[in-house]
N, C-alpha and C. Protein backbone atom coordinates (compact mmCIF):
# COMPACT_ATOMS: atom_id res chain seq x y z
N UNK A 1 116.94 84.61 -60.64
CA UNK A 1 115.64 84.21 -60.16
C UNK A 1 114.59 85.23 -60.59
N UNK A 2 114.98 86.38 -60.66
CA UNK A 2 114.24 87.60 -61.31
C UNK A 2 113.65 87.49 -62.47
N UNK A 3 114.36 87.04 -63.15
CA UNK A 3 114.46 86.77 -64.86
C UNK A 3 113.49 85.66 -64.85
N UNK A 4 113.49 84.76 -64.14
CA UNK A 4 112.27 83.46 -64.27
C UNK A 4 110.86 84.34 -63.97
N UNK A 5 110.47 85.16 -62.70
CA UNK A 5 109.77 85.34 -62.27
C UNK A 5 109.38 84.82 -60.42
N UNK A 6 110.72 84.27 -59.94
CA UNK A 6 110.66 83.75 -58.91
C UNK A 6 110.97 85.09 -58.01
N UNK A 7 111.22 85.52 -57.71
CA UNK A 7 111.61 86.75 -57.15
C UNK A 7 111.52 88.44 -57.89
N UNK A 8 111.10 89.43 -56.94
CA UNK A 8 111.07 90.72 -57.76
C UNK A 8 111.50 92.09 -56.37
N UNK A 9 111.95 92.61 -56.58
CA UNK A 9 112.47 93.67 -55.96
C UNK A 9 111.90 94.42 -55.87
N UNK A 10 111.96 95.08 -54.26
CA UNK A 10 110.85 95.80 -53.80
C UNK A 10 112.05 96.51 -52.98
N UNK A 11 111.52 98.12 -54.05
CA UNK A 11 112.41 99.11 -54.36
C UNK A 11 112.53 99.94 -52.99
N UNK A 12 111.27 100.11 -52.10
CA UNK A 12 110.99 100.88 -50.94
C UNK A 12 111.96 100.72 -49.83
N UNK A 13 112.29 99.13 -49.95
CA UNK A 13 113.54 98.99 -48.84
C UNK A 13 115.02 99.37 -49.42
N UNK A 14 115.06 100.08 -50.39
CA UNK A 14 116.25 99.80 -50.92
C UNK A 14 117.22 100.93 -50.31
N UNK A 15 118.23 101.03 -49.46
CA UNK A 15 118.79 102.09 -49.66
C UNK A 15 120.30 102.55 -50.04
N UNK A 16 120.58 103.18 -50.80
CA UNK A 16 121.97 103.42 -51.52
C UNK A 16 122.03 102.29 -52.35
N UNK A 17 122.96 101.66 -52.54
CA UNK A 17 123.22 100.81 -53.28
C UNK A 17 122.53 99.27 -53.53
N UNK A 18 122.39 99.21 -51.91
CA UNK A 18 121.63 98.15 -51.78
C UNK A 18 120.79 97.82 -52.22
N UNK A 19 120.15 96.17 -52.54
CA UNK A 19 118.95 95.72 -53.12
C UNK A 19 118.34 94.88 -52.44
N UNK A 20 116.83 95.05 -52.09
CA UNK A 20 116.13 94.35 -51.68
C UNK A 20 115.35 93.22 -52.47
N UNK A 21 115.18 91.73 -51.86
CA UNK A 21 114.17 90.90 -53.14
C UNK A 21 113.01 90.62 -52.45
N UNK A 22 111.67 89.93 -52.73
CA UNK A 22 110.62 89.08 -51.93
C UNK A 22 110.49 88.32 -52.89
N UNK A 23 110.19 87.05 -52.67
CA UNK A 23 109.57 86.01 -53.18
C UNK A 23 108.29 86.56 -53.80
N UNK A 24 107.80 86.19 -55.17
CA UNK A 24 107.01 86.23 -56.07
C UNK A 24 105.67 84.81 -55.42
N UNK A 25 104.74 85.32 -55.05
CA UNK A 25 103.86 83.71 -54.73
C UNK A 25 103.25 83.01 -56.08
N UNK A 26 103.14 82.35 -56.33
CA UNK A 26 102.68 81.30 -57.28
C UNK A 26 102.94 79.62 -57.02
N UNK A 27 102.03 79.25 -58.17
CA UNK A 27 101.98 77.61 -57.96
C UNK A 27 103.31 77.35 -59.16
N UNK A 28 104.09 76.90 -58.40
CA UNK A 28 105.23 76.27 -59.59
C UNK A 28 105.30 74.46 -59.35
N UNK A 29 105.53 73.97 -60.23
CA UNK A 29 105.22 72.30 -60.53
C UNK A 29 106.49 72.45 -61.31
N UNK A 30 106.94 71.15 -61.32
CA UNK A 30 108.19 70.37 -61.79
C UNK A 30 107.75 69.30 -62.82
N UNK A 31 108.75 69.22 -63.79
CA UNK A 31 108.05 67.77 -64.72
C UNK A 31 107.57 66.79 -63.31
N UNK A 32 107.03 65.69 -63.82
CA UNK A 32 106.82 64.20 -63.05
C UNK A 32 108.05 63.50 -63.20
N UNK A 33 108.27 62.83 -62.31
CA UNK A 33 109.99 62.25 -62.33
C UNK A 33 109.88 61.85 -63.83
N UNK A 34 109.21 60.83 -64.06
CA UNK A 34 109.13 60.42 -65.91
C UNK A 34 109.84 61.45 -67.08
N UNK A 35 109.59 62.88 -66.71
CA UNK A 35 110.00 63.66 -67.78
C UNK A 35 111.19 64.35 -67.50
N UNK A 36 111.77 64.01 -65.96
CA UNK A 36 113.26 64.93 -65.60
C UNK A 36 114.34 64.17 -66.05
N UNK A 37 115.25 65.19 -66.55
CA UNK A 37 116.57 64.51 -66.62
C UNK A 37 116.93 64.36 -65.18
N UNK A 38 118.50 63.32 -65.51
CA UNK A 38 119.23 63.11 -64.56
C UNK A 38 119.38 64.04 -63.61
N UNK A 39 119.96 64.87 -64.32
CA UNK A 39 120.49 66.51 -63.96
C UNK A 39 119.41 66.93 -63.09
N UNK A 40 118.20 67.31 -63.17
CA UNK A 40 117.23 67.68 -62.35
C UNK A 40 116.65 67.02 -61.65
N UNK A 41 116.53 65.37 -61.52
CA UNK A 41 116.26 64.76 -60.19
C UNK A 41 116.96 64.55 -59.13
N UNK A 42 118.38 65.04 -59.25
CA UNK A 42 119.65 64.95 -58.71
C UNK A 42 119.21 66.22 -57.92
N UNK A 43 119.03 67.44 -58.53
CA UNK A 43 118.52 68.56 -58.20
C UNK A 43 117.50 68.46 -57.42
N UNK A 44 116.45 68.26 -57.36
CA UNK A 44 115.27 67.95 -57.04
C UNK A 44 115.36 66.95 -55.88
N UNK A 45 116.26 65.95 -55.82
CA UNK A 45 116.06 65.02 -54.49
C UNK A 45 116.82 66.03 -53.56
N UNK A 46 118.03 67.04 -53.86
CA UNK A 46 118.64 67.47 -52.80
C UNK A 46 117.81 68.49 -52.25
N UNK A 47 116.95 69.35 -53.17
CA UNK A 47 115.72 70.24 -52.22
C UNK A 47 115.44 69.76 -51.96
N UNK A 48 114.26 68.40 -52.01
CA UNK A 48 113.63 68.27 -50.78
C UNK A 48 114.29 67.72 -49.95
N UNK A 49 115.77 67.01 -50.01
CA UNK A 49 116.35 66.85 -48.72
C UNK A 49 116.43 67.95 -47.40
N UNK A 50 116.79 69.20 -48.58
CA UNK A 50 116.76 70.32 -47.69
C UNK A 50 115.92 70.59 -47.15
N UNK A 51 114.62 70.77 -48.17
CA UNK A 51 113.35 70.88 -47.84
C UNK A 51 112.39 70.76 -46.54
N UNK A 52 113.12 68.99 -46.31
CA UNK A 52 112.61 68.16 -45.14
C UNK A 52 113.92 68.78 -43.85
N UNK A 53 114.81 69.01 -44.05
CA UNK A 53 115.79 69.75 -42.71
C UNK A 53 115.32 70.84 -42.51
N UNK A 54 114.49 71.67 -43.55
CA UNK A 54 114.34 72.80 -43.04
C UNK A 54 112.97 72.35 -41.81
N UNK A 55 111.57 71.80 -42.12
CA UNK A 55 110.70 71.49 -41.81
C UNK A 55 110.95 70.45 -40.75
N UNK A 56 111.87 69.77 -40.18
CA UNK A 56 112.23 69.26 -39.15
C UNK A 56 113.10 70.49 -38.19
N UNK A 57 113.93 71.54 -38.71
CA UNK A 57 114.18 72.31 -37.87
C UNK A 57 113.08 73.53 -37.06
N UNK A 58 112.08 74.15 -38.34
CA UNK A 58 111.25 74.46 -37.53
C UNK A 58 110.22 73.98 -36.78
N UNK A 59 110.21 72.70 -37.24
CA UNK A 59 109.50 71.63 -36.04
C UNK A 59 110.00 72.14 -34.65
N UNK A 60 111.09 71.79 -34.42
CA UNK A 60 111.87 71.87 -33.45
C UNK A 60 111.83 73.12 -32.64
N UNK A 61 112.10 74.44 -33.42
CA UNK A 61 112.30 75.52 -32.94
C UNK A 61 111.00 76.03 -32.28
N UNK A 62 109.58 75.39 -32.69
CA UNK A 62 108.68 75.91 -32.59
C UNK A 62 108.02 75.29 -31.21
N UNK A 63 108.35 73.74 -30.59
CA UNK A 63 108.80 73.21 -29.65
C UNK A 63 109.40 73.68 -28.68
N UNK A 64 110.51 74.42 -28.98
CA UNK A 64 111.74 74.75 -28.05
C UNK A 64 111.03 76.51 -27.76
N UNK A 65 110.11 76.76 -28.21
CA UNK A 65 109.50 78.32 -28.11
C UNK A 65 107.78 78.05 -27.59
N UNK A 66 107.42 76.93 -27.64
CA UNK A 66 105.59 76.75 -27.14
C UNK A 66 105.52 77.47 -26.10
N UNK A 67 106.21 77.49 -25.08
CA UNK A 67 105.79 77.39 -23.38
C UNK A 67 105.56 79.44 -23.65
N UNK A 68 106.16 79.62 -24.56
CA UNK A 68 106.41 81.53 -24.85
C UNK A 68 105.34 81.85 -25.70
N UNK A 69 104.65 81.50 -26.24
CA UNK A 69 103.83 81.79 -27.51
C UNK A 69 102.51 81.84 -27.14
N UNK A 70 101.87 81.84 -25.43
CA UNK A 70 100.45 82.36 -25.80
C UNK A 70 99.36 81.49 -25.95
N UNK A 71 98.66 82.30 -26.71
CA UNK A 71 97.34 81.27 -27.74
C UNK A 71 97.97 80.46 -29.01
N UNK A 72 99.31 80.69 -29.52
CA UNK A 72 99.68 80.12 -30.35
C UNK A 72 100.18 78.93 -29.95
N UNK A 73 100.62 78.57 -28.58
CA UNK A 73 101.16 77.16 -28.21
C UNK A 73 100.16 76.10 -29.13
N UNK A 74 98.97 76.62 -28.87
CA UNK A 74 97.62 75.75 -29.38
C UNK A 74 97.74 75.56 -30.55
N UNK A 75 98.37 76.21 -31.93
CA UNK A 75 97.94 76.43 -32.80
C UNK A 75 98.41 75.51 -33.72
N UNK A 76 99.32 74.31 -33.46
CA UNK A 76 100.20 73.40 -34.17
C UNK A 76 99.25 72.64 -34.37
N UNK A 77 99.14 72.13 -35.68
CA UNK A 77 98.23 70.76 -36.01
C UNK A 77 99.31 69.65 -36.40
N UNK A 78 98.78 68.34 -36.93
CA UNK A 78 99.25 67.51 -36.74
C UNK A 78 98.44 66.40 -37.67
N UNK A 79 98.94 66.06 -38.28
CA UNK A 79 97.54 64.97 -38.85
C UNK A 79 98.53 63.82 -40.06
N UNK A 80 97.89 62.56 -39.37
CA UNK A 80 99.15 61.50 -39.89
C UNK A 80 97.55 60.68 -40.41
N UNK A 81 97.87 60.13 -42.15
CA UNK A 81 96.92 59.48 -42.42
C UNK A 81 97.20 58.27 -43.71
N UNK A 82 97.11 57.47 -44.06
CA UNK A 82 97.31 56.39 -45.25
C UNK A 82 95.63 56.19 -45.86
N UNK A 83 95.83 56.51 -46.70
CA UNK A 83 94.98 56.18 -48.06
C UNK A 83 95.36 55.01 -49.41
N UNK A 84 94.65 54.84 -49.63
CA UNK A 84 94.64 53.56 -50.68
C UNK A 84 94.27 54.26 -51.93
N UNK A 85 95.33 54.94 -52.97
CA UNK A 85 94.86 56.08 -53.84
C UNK A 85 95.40 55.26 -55.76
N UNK A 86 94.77 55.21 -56.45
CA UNK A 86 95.55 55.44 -57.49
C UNK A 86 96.43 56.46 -58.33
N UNK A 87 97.29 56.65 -58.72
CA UNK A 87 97.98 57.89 -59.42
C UNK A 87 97.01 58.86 -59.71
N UNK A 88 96.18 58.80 -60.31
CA UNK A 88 94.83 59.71 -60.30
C UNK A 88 94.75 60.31 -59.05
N UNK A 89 94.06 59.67 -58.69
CA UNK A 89 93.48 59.90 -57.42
C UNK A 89 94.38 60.69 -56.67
N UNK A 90 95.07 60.37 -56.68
CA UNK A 90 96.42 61.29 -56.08
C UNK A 90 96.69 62.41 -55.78
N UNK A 91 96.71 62.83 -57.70
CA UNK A 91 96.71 64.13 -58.41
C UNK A 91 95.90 64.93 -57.94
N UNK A 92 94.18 64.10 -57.86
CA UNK A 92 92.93 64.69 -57.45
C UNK A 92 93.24 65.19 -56.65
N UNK A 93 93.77 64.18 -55.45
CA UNK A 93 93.75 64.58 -53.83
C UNK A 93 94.83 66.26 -53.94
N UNK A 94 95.81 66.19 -55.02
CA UNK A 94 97.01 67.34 -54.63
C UNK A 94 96.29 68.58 -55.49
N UNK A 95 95.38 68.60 -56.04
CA UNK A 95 94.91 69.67 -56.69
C UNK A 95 93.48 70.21 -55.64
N UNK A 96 93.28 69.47 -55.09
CA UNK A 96 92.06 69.74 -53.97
C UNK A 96 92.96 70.32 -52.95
N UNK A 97 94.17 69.58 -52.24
CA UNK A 97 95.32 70.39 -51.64
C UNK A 97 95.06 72.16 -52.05
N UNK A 98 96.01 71.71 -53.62
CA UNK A 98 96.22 73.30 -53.75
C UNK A 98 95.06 74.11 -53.97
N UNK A 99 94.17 73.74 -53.91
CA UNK A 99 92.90 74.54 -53.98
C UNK A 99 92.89 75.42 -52.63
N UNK A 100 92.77 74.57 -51.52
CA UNK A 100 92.60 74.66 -50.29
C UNK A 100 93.09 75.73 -49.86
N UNK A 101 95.05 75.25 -50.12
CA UNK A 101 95.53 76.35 -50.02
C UNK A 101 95.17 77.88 -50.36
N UNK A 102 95.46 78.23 -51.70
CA UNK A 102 94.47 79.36 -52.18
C UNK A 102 93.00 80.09 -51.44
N UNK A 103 92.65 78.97 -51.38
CA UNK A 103 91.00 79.51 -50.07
C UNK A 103 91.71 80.47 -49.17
N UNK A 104 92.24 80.00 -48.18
CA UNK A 104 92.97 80.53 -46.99
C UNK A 104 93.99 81.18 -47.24
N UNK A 105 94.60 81.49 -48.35
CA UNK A 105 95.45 82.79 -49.09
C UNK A 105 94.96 83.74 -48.77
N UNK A 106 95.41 84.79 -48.00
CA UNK A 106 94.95 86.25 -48.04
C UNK A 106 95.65 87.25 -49.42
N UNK A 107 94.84 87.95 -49.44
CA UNK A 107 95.06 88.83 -50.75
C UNK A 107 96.36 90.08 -49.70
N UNK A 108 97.08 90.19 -50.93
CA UNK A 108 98.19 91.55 -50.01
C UNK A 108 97.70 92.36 -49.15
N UNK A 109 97.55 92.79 -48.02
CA UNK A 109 97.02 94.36 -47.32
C UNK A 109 95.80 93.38 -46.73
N UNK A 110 95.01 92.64 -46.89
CA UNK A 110 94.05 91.93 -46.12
C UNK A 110 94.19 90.64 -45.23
N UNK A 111 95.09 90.53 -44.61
CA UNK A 111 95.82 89.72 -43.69
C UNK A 111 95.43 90.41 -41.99
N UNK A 112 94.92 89.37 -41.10
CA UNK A 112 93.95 89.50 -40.23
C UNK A 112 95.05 89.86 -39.02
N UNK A 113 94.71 91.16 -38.09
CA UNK A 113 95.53 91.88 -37.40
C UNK A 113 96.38 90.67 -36.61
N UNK A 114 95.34 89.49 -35.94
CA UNK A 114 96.34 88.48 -35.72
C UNK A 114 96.90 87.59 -36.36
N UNK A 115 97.25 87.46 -37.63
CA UNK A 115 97.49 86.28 -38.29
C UNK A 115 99.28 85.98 -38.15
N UNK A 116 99.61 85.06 -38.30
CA UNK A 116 101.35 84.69 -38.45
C UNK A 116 101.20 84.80 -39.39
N UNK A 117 102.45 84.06 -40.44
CA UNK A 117 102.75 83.20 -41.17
C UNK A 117 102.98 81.56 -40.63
N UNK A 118 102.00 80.54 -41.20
CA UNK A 118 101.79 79.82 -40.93
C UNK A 118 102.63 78.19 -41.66
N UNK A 119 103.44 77.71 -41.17
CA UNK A 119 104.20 76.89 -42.62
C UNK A 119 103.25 75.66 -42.54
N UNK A 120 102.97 75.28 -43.86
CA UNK A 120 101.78 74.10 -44.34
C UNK A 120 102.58 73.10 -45.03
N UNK A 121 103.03 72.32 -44.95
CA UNK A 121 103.35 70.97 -46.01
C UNK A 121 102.47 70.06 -46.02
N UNK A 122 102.41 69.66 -47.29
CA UNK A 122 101.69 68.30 -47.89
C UNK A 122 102.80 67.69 -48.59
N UNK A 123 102.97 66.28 -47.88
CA UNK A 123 104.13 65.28 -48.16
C UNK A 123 103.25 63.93 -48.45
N UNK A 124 102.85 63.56 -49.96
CA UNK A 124 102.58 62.11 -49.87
C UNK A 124 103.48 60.81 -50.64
N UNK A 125 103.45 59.98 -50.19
CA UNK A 125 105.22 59.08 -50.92
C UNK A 125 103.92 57.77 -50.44
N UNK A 126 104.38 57.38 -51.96
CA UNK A 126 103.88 56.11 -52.27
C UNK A 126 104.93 54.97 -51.56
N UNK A 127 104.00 54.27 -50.76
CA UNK A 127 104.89 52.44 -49.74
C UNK A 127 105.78 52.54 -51.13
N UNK A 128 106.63 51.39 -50.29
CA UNK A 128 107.59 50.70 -51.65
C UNK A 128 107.09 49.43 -51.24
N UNK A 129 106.34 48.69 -51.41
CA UNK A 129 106.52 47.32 -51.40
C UNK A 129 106.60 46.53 -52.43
């Protein structure tokens, strides 16, 4: 994962032998199903299977911890919506997404004395009809 650039080692925790990693942040994108092989949509449907267990478990956990958390009980959003988009439009809408994101990115060392880590998904799946 090193070798891609997905991960890099951060030497300060390291001690004796041991090795420490952190996640590298960046925007990484996948072909469009159109351009994946077999091999990698096979790949690709089982992350986000995982993907979605992970994000249904901390659903859950975060539920099973509200009544303990303060001002943060408050802090869960929620927002369920259908749009009428063309493939374009789509794209538009997921690049305005990742824009967004980025806005509200704090730079390393400037992260606000109260802030969490906050988990954000954007999930949109075209009806099948």
């Amino acid at each position: 994962m090193a070798k891609h650039g997905f991960v890099e080692e951060v030497p300060e925790l390291a001690k004796g032998r041991e090795r420490w990693w952190r996640a590298v942040p960046g925007d990484r994108r996948f072909p469009p199903y159109s351009r994946q092989t077999h091999e990698m949509r096979e790949a690709l449907t089982e992350m986000h299977r995982l993907n979605l267990a992970e994000l249904v478990a901390e659903a859950s956990r975060f539920e099973d911890a509200r009544g303990t958390l303060g001002p943060w009980a408050d802090a869960a959003l929620f927002s369920r919506a259908t749009l009428r988009l063309s493939p374009a439009q789509l794209r538009a809408f997921f690049e305005e997404y990742i824009a967004l994101v980025y806005r509200y990115s704090a730079p390393e060392g400037e992260v606000a004395p109260d802030a969490r880590a906050v988990l954000v998904r954007l999930l949109g799946i075209p009806e099948s009809n």
